[in-house]
Protein backbone atom coordinates (compact mmCIF):
# COMPACT_ATOMS: atom_id res chain seq x y z
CA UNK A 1 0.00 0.00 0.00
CA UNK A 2 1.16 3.49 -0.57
CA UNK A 3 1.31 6.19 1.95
CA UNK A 4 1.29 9.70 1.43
CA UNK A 5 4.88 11.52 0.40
CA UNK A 6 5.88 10.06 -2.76
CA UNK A 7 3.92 8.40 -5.18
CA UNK A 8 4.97 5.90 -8.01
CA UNK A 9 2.67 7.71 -10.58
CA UNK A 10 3.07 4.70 -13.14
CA UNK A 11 1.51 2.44 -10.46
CA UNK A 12 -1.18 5.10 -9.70
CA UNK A 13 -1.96 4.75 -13.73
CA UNK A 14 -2.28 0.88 -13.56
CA UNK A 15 -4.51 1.33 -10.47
CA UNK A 16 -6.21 3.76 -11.90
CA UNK A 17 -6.72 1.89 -15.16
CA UNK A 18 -7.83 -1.07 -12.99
CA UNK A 19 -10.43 0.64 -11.42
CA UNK A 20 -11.68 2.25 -14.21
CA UNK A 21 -11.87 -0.98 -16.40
CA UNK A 22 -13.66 -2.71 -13.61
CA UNK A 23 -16.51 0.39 -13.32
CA UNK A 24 -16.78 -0.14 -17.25
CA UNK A 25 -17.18 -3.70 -16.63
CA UNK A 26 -19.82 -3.25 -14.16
CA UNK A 27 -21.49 -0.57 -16.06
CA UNK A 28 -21.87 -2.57 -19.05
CA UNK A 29 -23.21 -5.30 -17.36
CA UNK A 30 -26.42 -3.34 -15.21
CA UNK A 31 -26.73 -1.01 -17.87
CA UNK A 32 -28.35 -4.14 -20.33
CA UNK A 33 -31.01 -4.69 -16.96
CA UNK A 34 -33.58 -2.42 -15.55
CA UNK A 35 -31.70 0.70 -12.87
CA UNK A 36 -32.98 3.31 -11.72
CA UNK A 37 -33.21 7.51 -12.71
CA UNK A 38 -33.53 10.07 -10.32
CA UNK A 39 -33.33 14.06 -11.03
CA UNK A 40 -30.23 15.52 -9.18
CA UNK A 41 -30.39 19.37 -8.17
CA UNK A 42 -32.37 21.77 -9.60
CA UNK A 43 -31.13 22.47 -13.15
CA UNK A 44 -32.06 19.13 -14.95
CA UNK A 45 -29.24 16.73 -13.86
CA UNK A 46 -29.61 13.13 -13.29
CA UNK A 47 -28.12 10.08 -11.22
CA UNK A 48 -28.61 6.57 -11.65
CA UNK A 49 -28.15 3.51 -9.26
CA UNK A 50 -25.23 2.55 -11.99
CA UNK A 51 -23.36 5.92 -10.92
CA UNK A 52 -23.73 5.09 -7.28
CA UNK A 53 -22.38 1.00 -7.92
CA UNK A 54 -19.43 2.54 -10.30
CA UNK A 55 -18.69 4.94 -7.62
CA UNK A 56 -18.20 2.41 -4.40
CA UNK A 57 -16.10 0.22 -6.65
CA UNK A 58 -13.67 2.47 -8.18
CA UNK A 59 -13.06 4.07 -4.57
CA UNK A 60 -12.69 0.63 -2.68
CA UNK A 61 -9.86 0.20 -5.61
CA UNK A 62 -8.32 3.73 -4.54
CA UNK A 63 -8.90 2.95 -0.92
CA UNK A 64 -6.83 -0.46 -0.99
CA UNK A 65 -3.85 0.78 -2.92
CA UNK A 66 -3.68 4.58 -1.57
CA UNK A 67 -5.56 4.48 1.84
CA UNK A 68 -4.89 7.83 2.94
CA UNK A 69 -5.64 9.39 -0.18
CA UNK A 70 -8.15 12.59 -0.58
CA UNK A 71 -10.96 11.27 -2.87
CA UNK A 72 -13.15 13.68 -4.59
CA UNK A 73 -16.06 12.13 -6.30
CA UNK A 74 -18.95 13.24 -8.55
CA UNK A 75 -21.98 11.58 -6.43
CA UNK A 76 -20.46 11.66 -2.56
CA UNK A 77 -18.27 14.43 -2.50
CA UNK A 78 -14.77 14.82 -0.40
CA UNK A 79 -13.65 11.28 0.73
CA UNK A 80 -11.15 12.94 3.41
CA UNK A 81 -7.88 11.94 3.41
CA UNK A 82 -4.34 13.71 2.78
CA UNK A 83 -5.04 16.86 0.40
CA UNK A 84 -1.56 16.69 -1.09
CA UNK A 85 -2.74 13.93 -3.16
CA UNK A 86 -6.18 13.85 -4.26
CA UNK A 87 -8.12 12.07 -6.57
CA UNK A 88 -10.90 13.38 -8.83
CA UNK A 89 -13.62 10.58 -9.64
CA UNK A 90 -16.43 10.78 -12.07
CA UNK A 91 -18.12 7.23 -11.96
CA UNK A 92 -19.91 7.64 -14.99
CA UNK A 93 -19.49 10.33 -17.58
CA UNK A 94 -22.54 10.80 -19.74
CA UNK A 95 -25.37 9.69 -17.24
CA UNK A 96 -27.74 11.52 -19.40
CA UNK A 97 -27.29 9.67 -22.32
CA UNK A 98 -27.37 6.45 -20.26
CA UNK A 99 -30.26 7.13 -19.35
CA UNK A 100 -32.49 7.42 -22.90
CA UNK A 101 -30.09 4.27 -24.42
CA UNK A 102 -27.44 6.75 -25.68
CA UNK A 103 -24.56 4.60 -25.92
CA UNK A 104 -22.04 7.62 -24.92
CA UNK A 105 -20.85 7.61 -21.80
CA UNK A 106 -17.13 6.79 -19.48
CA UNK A 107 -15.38 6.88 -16.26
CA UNK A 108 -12.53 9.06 -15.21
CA UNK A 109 -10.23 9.77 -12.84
CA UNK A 110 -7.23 11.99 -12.25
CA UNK A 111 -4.38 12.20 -9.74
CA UNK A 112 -3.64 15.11 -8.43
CA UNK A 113 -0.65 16.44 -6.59
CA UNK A 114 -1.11 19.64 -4.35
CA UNK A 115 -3.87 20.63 -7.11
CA UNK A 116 -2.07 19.64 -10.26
CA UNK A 117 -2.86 16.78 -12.33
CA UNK A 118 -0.57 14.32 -12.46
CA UNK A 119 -2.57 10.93 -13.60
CA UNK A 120 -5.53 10.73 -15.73
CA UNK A 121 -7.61 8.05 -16.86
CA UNK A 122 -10.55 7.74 -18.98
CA UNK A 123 -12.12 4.66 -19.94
CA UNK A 124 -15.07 4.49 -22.84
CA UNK A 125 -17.29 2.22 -21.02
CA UNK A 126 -19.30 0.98 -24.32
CA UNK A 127 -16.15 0.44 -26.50
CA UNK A 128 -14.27 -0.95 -23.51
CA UNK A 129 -11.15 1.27 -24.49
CA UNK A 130 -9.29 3.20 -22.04
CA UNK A 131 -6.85 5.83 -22.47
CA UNK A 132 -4.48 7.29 -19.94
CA UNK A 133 -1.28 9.80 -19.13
CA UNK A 134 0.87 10.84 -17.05
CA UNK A 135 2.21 14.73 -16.97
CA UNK A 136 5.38 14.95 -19.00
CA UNK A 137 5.03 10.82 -20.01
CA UNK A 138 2.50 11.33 -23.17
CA UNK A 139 -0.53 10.14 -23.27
CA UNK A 140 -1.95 6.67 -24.56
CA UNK A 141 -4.17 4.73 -25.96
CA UNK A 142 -5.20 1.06 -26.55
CA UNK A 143 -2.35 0.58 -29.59
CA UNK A 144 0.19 3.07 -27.71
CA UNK A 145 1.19 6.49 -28.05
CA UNK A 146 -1.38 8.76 -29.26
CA UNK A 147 0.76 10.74 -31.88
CA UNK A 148 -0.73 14.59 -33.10
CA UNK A 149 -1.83 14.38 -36.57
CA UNK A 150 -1.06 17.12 -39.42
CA UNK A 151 -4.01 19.48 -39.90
CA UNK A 152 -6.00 19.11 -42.97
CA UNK A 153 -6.15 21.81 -45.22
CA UNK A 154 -8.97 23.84 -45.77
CA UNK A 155 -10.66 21.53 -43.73
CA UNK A 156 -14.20 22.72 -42.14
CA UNK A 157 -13.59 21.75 -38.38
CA UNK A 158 -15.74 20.05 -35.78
CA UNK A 159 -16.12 21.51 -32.87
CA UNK A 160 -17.24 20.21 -29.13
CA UNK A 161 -19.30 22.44 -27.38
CA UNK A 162 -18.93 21.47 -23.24
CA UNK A 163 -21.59 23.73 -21.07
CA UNK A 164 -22.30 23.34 -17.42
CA UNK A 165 -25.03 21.59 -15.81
CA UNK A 166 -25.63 24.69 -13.61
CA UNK A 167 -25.64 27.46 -16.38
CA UNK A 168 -29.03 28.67 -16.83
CA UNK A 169 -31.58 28.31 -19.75
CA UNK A 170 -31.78 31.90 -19.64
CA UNK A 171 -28.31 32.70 -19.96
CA UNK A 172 -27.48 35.29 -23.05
CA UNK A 173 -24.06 33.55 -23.46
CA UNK A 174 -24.18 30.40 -24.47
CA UNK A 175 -26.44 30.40 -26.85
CA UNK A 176 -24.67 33.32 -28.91
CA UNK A 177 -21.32 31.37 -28.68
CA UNK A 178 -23.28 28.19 -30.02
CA UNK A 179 -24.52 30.21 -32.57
CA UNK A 180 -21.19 31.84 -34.10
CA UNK A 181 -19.41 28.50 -33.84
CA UNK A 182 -22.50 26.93 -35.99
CA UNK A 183 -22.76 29.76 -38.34
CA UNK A 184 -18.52 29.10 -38.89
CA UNK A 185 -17.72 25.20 -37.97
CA UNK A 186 -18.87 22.35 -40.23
CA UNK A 187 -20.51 20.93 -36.76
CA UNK A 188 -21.16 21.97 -33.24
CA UNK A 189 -21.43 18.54 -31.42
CA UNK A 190 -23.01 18.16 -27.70
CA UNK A 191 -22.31 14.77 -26.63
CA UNK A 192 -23.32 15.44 -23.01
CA UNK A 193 -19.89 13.76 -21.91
CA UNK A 194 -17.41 15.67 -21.67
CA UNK A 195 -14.37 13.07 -21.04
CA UNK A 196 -15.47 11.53 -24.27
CA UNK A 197 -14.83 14.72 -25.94
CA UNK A 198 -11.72 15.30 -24.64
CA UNK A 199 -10.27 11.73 -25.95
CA UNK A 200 -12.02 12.71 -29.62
CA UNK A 201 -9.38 15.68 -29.21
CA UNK A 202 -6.51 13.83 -28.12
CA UNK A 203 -7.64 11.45 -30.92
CA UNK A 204 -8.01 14.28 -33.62
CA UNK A 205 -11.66 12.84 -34.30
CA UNK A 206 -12.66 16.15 -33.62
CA UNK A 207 -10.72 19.68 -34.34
CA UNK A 208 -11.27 22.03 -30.94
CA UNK A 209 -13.84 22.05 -27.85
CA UNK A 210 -15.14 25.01 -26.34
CA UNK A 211 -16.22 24.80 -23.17
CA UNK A 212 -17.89 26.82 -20.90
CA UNK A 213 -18.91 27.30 -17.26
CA UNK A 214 -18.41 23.68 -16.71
CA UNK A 215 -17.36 21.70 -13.31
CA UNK A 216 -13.93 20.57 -12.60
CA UNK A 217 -14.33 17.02 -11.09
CA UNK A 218 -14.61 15.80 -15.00
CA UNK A 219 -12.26 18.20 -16.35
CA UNK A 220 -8.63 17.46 -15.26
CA UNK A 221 -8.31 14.03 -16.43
CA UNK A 222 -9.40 14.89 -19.81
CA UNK A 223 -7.39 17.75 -20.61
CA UNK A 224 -4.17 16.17 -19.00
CA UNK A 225 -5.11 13.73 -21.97
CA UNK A 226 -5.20 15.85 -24.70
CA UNK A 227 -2.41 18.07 -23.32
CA UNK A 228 0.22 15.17 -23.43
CA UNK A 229 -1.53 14.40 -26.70
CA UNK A 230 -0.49 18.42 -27.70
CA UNK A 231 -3.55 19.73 -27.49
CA UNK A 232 -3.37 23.61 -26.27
CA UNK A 233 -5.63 24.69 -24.30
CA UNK A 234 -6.51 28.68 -23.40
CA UNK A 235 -8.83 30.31 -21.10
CA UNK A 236 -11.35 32.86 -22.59
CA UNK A 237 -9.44 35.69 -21.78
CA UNK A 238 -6.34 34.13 -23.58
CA UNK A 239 -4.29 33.11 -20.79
CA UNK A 240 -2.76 29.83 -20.57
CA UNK A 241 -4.88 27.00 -18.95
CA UNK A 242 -4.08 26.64 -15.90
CA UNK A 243 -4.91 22.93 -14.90
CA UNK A 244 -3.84 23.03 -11.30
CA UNK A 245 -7.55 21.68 -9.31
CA UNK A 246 -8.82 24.26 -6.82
CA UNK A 247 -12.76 23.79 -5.91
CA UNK A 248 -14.91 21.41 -7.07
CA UNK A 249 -17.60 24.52 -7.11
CA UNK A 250 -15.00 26.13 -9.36
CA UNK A 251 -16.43 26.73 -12.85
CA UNK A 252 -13.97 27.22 -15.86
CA UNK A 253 -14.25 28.31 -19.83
CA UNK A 254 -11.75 26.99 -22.50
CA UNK A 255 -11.03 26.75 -25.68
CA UNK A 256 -8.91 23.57 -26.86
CA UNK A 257 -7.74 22.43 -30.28
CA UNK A 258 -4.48 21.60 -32.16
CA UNK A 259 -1.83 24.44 -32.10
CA UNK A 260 -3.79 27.20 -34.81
CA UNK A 261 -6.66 25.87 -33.79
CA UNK A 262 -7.15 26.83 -30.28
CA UNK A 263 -5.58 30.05 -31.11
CA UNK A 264 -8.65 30.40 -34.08
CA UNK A 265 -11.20 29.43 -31.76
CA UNK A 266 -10.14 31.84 -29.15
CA UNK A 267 -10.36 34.41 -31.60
CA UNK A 268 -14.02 33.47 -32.56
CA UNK A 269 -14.82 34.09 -28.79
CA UNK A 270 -13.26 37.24 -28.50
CA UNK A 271 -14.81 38.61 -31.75
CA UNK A 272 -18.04 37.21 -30.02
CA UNK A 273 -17.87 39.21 -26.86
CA UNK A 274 -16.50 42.51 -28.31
CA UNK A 275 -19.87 41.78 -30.74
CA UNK A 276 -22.22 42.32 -27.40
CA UNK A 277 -21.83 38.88 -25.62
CA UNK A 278 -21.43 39.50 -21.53
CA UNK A 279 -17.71 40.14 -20.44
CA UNK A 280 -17.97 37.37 -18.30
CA UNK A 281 -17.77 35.00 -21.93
CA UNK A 282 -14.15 35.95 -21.96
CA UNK A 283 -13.06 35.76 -18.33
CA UNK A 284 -10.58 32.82 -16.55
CA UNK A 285 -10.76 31.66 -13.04
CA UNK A 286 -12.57 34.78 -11.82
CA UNK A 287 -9.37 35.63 -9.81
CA UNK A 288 -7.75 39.17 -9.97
CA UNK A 289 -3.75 38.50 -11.69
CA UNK A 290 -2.16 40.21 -13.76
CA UNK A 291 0.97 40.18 -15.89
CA UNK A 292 1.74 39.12 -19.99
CA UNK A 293 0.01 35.89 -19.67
CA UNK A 294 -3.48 37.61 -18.99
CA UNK A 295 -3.55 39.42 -22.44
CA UNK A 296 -4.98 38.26 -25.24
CA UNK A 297 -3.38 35.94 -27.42
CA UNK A 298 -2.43 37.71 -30.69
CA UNK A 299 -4.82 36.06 -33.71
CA UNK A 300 -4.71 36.77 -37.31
CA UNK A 301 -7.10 37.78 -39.34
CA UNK A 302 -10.73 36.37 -39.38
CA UNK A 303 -11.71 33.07 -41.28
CA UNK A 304 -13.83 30.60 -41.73
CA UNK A 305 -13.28 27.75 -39.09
């Protein structure tokens, strides 16, 4: 068993990868009898008996190899244990298409070390593929390395669009970002699971993701993915992401892609909110800093994505 201090991260990715498998395993197996739905919270959210099941087992896995761990989970919140190593668990990614036979939908889990991913992986419970990294190791897939592919020229991208379960159905925001990156994308997809769309990244199935007031228990292990894939990754202000976990009530806004990509996305946002959208569109952590890396990113001129 470990203890807290140092921490073999290559055995935290097989344990990880373990317990991941084994939730997919399980997952597969109730998902083809009857469970149960319940609404969760007030803004159209839902949890199944399958989340709760995937939940107990992946943190009994945790518990037996790292026992004094901090687990953070989607369904039970803090797990206490040390902070300096805590572990971010979302038992099943994609409930809501679970639940009306959409056959999208993982588990994922990421290490982190005084806040900052160090171990992430996500496991595509209906394909039974996992894919995993470790920060400054790469990232991988079931046949190895996952390698960044060559754009395609004047190629009309695809684009992920990730909102959070808590942003409102009146808000003006998101509905004029969806609208500019229909009106210059081939496709806006919303696959209501986010981990799945940041392994299409890391994959280069799709071109960039935008996402937007979303949750951070799902978030780290898929962009530690597609960064050691070479995905970039900027806030909406055109910072640098800054991966490093704070609050699971923390809500963050991104744009990813492949390098020109995520820097012609960002530009799409910006030209959005200097078009009328509210400032907040463009903003990071909501934290007061200041310095070079808070500017925009330079962009060129405007074209079709």
């Amino acid at each position: 068993m470990a203890r807290s201090g140092r921490v073999d991260l290559e055995h935290a990715r097989v344990v990880a990868t373990e317990a991941a498998e084994a939730a997919g395993a399980l997952l597969r197996r109730q998902a083809r009898q009857t469970f149960t739905v319940r609404s969760k919270g007030e803004h159209g959210d839902l949890v199944t008996d399958l989340d709760l099941a995937s939940e107990a087992l992946i943190v009994s896995h945790l518990r037996a190899a790292f026992p004094d761990h901090r687990i953070i989970t989607e369904e039970a919140g803090e797990l206490v244990g040390i902070a300096s190593w805590t572990w971010l668990v979302d038992p099943l990614d994609g409930t809501n298409n679970l639940a009306i036979g959409l056959t999208a939908y993982g588990v994922g889990l990421a290490l982190c070390q005084a806040g900052l991913p160090r171990v992430a992986v996500v496991h595509d419970v209906p394909s039974a593929t996992t894919w995993s990294a470790i920060r400054g190791g790469g990232a991988y897939g079931p046949n190895g390395p996952l390698q960044m592919k060559a754009p395609t020229r004047n190629h009309s991208m695809t684009i992920a669009w990730i909102q959070g379960h808590h942003v409102p159905r009146d808000d003006p925001v998101a509905p004029a970002l969806i609208c500019r990156l229909e009106q210059q994308s081939k496709r806006v997809l919303q696959l209501w699971a986010p981990l799945l769309c940041w392994v299409m990244l890391a994959r280069a199935d799709i071109d960039g993701i935008v996402l937007y007031q979303a949750g951070s228990v799902d978030l780290q292990a898929g962009t530690l993915i597609a960064q050691e894939a070479g995905i970039q990754i900027y806030e909406l202000d055109g910072a640098p992401f800054d991966d490093r976990f704070s609050s699971v009530d923390e809500k963050r806004s991104l744009v990813a892609g492949r390098p020109g990509v995520a820097q012609r996305l960002l530009e799409r946002v910006q030209a959005a909110s200097r078009d009328g959208l509210a400032p907040e569109a463009v903003g990071g952590r909501g934290r007061a800093t200041e310095g070079p890396s808070q500017r925009p990113l330079p962009v060129g001129p405007g074209r079709p994505l």
